[in-house]
C-alpha atoms as a PDB file:
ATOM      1  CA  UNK A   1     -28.806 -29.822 -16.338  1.00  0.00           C
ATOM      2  CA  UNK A   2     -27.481 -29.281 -20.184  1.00  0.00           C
ATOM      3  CA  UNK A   3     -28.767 -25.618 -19.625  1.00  0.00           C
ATOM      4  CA  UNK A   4     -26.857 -24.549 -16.981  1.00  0.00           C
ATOM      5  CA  UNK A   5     -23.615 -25.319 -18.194  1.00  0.00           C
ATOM      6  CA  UNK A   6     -22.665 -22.507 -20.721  1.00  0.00           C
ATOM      7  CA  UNK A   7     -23.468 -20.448 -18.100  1.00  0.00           C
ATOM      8  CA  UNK A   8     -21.192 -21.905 -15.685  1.00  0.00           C
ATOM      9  CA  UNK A   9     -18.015 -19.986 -17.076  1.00  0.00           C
ATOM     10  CA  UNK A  10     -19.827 -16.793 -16.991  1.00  0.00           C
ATOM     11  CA  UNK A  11     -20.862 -17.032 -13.995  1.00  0.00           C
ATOM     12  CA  UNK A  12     -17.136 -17.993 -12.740  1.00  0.00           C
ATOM     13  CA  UNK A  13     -15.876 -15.187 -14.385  1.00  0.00           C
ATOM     14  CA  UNK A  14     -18.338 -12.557 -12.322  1.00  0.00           C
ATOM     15  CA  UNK A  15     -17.214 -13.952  -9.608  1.00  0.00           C
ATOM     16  CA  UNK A  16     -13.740 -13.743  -9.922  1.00  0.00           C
ATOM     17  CA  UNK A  17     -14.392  -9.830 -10.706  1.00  0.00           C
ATOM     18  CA  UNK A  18     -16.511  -9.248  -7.052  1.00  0.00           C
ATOM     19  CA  UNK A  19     -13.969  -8.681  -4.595  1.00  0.00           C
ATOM     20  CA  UNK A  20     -12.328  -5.816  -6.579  1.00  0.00           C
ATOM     21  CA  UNK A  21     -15.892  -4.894  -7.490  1.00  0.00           C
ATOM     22  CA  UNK A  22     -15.914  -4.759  -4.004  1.00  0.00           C
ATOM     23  CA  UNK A  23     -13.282  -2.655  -3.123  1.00  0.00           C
ATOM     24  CA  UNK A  24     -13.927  -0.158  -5.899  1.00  0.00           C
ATOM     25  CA  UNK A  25     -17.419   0.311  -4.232  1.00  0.00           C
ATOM     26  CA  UNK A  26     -15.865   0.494  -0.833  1.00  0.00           C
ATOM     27  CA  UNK A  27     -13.756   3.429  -2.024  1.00  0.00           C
ATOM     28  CA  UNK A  28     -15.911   5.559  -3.509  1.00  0.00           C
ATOM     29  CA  UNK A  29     -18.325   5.635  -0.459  1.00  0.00           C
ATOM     30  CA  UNK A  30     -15.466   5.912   1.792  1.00  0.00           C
ATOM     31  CA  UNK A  31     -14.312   8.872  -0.325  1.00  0.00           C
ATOM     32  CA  UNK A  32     -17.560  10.373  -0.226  1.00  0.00           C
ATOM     33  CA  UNK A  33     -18.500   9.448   3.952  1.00  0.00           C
ATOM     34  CA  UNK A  34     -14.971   9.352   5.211  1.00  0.00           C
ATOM     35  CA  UNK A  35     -13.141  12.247   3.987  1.00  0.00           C
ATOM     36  CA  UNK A  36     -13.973  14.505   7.085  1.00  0.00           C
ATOM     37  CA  UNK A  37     -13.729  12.149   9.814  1.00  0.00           C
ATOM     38  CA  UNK A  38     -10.618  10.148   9.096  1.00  0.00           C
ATOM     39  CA  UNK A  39      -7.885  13.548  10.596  1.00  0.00           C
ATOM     40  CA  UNK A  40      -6.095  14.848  12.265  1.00  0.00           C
ATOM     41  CA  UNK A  41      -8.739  17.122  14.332  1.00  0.00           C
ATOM     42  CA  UNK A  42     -10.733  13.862  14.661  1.00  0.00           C
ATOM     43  CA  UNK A  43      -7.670  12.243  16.326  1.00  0.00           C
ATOM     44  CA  UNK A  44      -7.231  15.461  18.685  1.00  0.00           C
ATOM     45  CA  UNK A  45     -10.302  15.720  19.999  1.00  0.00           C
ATOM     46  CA  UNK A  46     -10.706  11.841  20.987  1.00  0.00           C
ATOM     47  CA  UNK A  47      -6.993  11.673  21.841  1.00  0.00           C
ATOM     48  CA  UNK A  48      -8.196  11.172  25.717  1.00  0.00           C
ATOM     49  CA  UNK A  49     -10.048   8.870  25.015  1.00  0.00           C
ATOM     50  CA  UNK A  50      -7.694   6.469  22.651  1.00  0.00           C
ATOM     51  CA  UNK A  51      -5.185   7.181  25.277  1.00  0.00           C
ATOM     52  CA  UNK A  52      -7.321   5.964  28.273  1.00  0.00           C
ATOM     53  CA  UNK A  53      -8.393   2.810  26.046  1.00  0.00           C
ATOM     54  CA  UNK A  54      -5.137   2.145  25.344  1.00  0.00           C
ATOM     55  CA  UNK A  55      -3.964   1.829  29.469  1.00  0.00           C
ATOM     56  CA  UNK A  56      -7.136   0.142  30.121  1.00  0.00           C
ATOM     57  CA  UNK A  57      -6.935  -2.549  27.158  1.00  0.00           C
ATOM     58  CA  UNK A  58      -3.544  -2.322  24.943  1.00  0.00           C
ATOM     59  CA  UNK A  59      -4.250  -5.326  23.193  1.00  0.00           C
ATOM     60  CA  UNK A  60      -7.648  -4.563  22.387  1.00  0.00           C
ATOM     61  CA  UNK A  61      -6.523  -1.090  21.119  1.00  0.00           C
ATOM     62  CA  UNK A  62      -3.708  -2.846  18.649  1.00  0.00           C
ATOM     63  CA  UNK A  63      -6.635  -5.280  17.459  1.00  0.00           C
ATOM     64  CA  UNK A  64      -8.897  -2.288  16.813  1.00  0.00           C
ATOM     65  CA  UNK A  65      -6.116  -0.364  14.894  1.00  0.00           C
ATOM     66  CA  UNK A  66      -4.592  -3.257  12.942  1.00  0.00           C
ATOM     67  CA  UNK A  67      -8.202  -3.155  11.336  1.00  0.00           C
ATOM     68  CA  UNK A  68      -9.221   0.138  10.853  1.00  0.00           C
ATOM     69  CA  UNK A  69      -5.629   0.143   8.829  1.00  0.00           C
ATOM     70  CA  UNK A  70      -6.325  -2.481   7.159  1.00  0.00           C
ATOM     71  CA  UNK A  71      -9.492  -1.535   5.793  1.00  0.00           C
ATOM     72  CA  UNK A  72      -8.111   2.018   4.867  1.00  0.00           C
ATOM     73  CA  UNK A  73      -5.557   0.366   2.610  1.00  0.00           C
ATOM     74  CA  UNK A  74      -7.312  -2.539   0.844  1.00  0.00           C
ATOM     75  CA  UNK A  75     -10.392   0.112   0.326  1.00  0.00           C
ATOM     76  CA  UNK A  76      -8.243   2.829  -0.787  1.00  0.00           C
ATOM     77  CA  UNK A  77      -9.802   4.695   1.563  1.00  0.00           C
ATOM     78  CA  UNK A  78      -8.745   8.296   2.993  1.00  0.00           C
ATOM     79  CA  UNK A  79      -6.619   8.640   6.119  1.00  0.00           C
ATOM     80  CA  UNK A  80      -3.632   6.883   5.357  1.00  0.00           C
ATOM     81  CA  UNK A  81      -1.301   8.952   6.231  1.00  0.00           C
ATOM     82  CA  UNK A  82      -3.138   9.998   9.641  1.00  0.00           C
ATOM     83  CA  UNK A  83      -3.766   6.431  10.065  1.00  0.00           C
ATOM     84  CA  UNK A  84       0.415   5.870  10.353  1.00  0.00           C
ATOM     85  CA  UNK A  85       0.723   9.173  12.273  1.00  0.00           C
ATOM     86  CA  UNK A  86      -2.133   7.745  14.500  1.00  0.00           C
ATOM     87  CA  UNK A  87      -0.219   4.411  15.263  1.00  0.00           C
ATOM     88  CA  UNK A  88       3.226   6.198  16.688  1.00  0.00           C
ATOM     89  CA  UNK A  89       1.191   8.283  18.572  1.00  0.00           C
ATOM     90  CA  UNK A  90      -1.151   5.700  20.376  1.00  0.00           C
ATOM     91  CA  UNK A  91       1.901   2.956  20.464  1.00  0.00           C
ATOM     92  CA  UNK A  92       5.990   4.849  19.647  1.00  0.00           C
ATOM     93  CA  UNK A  93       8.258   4.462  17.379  1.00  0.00           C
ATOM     94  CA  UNK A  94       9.241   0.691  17.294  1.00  0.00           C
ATOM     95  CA  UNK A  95       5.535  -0.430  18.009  1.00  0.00           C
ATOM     96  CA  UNK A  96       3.875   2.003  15.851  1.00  0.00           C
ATOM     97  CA  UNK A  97       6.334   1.264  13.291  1.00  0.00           C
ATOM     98  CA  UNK A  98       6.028  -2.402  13.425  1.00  0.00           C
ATOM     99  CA  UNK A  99       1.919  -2.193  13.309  1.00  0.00           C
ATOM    100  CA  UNK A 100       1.743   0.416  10.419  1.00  0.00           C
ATOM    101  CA  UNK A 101       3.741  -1.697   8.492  1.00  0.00           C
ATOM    102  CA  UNK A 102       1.679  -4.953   9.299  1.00  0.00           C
ATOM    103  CA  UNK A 103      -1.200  -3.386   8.886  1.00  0.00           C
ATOM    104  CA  UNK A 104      -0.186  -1.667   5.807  1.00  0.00           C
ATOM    105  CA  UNK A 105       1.028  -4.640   4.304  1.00  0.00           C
ATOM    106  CA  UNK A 106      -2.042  -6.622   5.213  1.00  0.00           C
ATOM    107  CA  UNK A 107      -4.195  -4.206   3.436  1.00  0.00           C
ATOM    108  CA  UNK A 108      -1.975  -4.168  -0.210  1.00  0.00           C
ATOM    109  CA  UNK A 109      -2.193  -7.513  -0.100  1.00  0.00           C
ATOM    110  CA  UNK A 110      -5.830  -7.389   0.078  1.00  0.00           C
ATOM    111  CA  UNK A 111      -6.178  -5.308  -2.687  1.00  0.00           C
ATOM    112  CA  UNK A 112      -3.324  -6.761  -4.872  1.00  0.00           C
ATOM    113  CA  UNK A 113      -5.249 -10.424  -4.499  1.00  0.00           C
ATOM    114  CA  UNK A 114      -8.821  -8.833  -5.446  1.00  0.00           C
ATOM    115  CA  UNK A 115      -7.511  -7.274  -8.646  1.00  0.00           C
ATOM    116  CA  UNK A 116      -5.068 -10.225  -9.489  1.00  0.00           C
ATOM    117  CA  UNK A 117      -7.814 -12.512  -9.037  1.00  0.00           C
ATOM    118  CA  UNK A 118     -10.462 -10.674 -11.578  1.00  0.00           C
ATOM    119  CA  UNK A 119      -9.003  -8.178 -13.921  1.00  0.00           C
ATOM    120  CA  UNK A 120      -5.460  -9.557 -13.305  1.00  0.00           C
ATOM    121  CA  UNK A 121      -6.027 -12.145 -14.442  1.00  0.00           C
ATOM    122  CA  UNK A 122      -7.558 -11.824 -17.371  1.00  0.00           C
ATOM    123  CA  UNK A 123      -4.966  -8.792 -18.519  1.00  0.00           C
ATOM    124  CA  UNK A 124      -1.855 -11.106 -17.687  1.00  0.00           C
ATOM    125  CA  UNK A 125      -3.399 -13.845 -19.743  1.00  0.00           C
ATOM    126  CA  UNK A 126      -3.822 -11.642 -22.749  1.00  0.00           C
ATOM    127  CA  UNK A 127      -0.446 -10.041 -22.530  1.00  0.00           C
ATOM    128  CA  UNK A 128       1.341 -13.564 -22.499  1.00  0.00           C
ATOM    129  CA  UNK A 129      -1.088 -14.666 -25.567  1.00  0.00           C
ATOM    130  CA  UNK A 130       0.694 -11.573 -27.338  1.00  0.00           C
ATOM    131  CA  UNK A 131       3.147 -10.656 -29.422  1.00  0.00           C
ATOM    132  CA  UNK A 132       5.692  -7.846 -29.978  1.00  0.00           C
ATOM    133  CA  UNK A 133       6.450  -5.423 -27.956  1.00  0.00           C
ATOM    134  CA  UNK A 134       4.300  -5.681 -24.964  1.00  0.00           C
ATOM    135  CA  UNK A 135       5.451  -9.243 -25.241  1.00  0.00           C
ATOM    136  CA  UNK A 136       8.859  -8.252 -24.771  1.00  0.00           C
ATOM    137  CA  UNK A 137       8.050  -5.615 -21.728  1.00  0.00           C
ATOM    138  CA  UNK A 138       6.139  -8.467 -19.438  1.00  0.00           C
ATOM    139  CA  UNK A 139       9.788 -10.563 -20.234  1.00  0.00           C
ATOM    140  CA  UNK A 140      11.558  -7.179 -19.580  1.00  0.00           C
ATOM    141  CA  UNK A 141       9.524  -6.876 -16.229  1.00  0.00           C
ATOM    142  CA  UNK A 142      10.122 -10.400 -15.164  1.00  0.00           C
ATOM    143  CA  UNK A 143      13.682 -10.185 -15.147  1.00  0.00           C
ATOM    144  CA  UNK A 144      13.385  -6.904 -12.719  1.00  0.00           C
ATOM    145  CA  UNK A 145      10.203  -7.124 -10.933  1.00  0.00           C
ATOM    146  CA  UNK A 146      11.889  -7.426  -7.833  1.00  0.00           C
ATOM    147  CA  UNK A 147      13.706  -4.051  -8.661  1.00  0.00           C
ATOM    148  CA  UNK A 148      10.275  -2.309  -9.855  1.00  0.00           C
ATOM    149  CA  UNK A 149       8.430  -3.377  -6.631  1.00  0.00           C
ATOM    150  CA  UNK A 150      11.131  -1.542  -4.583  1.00  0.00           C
ATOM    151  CA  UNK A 151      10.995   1.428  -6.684  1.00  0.00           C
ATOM    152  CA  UNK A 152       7.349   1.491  -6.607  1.00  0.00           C
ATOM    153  CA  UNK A 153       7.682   1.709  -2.889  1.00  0.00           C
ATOM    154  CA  UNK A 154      10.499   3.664  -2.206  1.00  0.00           C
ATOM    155  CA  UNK A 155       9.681   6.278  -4.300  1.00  0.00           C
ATOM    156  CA  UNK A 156       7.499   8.914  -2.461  1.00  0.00           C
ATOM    157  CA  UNK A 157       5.455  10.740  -5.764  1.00  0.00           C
ATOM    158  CA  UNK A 158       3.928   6.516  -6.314  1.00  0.00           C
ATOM    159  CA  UNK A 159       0.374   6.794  -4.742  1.00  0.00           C
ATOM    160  CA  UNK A 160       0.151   3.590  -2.465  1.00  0.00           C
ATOM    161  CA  UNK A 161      -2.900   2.246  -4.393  1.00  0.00           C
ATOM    162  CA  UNK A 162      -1.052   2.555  -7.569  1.00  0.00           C
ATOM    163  CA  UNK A 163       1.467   0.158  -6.295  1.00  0.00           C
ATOM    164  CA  UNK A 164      -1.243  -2.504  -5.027  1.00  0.00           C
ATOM    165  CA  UNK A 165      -3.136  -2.362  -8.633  1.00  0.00           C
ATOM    166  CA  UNK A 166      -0.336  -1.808 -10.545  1.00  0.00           C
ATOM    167  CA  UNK A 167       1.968  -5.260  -9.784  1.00  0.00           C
ATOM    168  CA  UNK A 168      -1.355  -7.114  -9.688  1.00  0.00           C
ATOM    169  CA  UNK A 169      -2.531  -6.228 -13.696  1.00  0.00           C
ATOM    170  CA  UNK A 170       0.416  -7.168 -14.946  1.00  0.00           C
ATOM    171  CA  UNK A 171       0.882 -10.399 -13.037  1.00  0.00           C
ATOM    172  CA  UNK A 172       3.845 -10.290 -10.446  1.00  0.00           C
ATOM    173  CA  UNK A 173       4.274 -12.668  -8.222  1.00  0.00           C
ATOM    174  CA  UNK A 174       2.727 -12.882  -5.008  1.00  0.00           C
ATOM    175  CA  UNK A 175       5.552 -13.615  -2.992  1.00  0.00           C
ATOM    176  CA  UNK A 176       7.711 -11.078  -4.046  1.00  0.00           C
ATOM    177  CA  UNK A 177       4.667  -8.658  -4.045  1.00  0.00           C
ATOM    178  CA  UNK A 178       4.393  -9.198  -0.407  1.00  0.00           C
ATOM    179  CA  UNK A 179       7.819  -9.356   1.082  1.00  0.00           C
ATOM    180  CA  UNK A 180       9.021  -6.034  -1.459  1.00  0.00           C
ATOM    181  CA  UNK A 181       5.849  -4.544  -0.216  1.00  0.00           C
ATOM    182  CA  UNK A 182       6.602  -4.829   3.927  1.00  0.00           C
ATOM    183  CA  UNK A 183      10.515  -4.242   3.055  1.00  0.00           C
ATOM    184  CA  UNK A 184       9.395  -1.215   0.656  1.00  0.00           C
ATOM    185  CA  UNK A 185       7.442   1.126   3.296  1.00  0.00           C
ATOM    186  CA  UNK A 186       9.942   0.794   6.045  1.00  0.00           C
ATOM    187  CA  UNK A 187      11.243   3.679   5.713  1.00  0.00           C
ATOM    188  CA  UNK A 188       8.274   5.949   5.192  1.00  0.00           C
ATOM    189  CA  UNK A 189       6.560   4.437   8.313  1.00  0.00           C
ATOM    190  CA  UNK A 190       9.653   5.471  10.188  1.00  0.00           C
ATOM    191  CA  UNK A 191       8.742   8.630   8.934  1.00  0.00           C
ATOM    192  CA  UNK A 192       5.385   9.297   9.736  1.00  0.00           C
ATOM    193  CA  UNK A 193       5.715   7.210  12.750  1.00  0.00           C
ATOM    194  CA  UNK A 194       8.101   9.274  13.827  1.00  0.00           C
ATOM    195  CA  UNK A 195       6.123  12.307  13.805  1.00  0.00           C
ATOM    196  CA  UNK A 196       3.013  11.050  15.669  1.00  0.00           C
ATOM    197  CA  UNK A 197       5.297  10.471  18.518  1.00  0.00           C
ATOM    198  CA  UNK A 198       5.451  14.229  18.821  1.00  0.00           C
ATOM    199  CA  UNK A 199       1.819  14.468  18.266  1.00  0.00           C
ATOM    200  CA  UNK A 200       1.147  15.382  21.955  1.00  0.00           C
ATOM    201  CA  UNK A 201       2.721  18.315  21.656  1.00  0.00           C
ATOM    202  CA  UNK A 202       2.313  19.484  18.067  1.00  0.00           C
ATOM    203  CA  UNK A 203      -1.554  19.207  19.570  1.00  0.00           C
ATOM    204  CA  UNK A 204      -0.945  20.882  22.913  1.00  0.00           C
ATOM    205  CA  UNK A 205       0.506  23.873  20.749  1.00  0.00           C
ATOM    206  CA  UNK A 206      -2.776  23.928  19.053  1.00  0.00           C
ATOM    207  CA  UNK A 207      -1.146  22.824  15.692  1.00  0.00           C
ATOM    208  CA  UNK A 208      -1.461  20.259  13.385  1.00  0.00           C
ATOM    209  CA  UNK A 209       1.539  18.018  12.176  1.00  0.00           C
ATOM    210  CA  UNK A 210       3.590  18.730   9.344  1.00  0.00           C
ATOM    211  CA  UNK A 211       3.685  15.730   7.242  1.00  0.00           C
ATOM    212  CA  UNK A 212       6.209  17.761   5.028  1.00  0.00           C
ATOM    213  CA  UNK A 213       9.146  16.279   6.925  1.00  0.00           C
ATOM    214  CA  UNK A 214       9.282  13.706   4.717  1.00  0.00           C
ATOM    215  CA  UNK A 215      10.468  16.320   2.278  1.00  0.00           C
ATOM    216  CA  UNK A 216      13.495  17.159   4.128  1.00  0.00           C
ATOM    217  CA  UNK A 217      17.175  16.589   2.902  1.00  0.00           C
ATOM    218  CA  UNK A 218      18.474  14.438   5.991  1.00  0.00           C
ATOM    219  CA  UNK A 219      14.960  12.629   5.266  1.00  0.00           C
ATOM    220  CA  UNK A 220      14.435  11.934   1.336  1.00  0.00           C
ATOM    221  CA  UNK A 221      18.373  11.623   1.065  1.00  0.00           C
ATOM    222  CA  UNK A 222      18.331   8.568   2.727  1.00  0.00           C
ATOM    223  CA  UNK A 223      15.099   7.239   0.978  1.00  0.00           C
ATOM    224  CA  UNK A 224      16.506   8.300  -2.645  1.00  0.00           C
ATOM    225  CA  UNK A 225      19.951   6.726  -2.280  1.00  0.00           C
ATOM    226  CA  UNK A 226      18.062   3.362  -1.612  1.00  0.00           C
ATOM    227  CA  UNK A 227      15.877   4.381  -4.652  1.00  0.00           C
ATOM    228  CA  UNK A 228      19.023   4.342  -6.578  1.00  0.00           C
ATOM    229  CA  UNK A 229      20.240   1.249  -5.563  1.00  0.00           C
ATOM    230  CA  UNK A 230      16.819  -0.385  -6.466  1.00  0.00           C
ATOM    231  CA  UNK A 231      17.348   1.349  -9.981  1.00  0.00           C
ATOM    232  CA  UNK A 232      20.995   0.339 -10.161  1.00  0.00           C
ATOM    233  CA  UNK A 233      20.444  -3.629 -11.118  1.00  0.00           C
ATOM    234  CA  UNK A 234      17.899  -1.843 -13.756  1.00  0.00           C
ATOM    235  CA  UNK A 235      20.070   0.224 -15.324  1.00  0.00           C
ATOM    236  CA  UNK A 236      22.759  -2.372 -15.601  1.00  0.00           C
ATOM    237  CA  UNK A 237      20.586  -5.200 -17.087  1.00  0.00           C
ATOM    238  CA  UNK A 238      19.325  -2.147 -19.590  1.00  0.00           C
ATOM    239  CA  UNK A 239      22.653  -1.614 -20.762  1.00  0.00           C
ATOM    240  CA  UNK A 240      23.570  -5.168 -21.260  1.00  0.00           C
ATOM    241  CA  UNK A 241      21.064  -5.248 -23.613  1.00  0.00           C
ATOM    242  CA  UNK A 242      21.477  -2.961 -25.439  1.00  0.00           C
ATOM    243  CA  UNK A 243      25.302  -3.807 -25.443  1.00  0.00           C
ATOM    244  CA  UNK A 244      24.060  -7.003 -26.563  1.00  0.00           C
ATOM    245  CA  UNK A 245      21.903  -5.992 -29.867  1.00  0.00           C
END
């Protein structure tokens, strides 16, 4: 009985690391399996098929997507952006909107929990043992993490997983995580949304869609401007403190 207690802590501590042991695993098979099959031609030439599904068993359809989108998020996996595309194609605008941003939530959560539970953990716990100046950035942080989280989101050039890792190493908190997170990607899933309700016809042209629209002035302008305002209680808290030393 004695023996097996030192090794009760260690043992904790492996398990705490699994599920993002887990996930990292997940993602590099799914890089290596899944990069072909997860696309846009894949989606064309089974379009029939997800279309008759979808009239013969909506709900079933939704259930099936909500997954598959989840698992491409908390995995990291590729197909992201054909997964959104995907759901305003199979299910509109409002719909597909509404799903890719359950879904997509769903999955960042996922992820966010695994490495907050294991590395995050351990990484916040060292950085509030600290001193100095990494100290003073977690306190810096904590007076704007509701600000960062939007950024994070909002702006396009932040690679989703980044912003479910990121948040989670440096302990945020989960509440704000989540409900910056599923206010944070509304606009992009408008976006591509948006653009696999014209899939039908981008396909029937024999093309394939351009995801560049995103890039588009009457498109980022919008998204930037609420980037700035994000950045704006930032800026102002910077320069009260420095107004202050």
């Amino acid at each position: 009985m004695m023996s097996d207690t030192p090794s009760s802590p260690k043992r904790k501590s492996w398990l705490r690391h699994l599920p993002l042991a887990l996930v990292a695993v997940g993602a590099l098979v799914g890089a290596v399996t899944l990069g072909d099959v997860l696309s846009f031609e894949t989606l064309r030439d089974n379009r029939e098929a997800l279309l008759a599904f979808r009239d013969q068993n909506y709900l079933g359809l939704v259930l099936v997507f909500l997954v598959a989108y989840v698992a491409i998020v908390a995995f990291s996996l590729p197909g992201a952006a054909v997964a959104s595309v995907t759901g305003g194609f199979l299910f509109g605008l409002v719909a597909g909107t509404g799903l890719n941003v359950l879904a997509a939530t769903i999955g960042a959560m996922a992820i966010f929990l695994a490495a907050r539970w294991g590395l995050g953990a351990a990484l916040s716990a060292k950085i509030e043992s600290s001193e100095g100046r990494i100290r003073r950035l977690k306190l810096a942080l904590n007076d704007t993490e509701i600000e960062v989280l939007l950024l994070l989101r909002l702006v396009p050039v932040v690679p989703f997983f980044v912003a479910n890792l990121l948040p989670a190493l440096v302990g945020v908190r989960v509440w704000n995580f989540f409900w910056t997170t599923a206010l944070g990607i509304i606009p992009g899933a408008i976006v591509f949304t948006w653009i696999g309700v014209g899939l039908g016809e981008v396909f029937d042209r024999g093309e394939s869609p351009n995801l560049s629209l995103l890039w588009e002035p009457h498109i980022i302008g919008p998204i930037l401007g609420l980037c700035a305002l994000a950045a704006l209680p930032i800026l102002i808290k910077a320069l009260r403190g420095t107004s202050e030393v």
